[in-house]
Protein backbone atom coordinates (compact mmCIF):
# COMPACT_ATOMS: atom_id res chain seq x y z
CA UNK A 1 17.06 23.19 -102.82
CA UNK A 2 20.54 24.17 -103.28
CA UNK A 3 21.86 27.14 -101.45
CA UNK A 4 23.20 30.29 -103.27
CA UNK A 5 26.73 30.37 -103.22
CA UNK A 6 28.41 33.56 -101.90
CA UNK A 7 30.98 35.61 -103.08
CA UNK A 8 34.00 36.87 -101.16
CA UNK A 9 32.50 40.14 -102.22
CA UNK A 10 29.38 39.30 -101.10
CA UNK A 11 30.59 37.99 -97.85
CA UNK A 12 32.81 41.68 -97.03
CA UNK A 13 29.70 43.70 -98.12
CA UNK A 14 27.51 41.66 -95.62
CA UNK A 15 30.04 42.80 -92.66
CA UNK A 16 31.51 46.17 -93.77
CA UNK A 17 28.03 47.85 -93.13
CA UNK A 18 26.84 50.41 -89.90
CA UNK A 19 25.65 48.38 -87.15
CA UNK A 20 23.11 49.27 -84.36
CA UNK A 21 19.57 51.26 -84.72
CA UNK A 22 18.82 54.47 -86.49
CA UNK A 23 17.56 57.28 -84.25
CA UNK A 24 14.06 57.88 -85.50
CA UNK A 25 14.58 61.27 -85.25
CA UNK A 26 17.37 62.17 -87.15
CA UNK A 27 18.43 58.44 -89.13
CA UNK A 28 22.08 58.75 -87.20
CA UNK A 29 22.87 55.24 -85.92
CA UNK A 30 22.61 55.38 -81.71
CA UNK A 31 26.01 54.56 -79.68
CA UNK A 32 25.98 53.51 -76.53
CA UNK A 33 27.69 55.75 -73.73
CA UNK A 34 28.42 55.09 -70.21
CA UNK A 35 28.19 58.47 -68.18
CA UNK A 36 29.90 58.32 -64.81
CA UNK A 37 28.85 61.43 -62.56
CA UNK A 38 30.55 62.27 -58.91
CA UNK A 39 28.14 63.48 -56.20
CA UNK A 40 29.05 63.78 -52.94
CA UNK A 41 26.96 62.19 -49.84
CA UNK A 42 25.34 63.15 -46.82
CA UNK A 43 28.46 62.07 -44.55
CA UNK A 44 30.83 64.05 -47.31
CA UNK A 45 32.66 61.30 -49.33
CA UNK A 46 32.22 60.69 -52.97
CA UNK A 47 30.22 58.22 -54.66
CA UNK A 48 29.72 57.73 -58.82
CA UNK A 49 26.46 56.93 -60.66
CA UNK A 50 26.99 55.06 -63.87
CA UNK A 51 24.65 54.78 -66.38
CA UNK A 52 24.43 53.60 -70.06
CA UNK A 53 22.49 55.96 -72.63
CA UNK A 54 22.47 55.13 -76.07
CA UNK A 55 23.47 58.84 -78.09
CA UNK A 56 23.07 60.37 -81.11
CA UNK A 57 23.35 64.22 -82.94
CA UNK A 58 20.30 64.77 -82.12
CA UNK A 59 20.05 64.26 -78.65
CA UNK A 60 24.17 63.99 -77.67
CA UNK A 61 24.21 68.14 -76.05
CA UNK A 62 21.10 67.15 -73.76
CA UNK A 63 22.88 63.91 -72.40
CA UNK A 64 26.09 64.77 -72.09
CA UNK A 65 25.47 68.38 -70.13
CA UNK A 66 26.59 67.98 -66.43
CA UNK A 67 23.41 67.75 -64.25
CA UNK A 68 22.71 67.76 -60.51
CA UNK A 69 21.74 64.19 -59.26
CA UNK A 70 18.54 64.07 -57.77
């Protein structure tokens, strides 16, 4: 079968649109974050722990607060 023929329109509707997933709490689309926290060691120089959390409204006060590394 032939294939449908696209639009320019078509084609900058098909890209112009929110990427990612919806939060299933509140429908916000998720970003992803990298958090870098400073904790100091045993022997008294400072090290980082990086991690990647994926945020919305919903849940972006809870991430984001500084808390002690365990």
């Amino acid at each position: 079968m032939a294939r449908k023929k696209r639009t320019f329109m078509d084609k900058i509707a098909k890209g112009t649109g929110p990427r990612g997933e919806k939060c299933p709490k509140c429908g916000e689309i998720l970003q992803a974050v990298k958090i870098v926290r400073p904790y100091k060691t045993d022997k008294g120089s400072w090290r980082y722990l990086e991690e990647m959390v994926r945020v919305c409204k919903c849940n972006q006060k809870e991430l984001l607060v500084d808390k002690p590394i365990s």
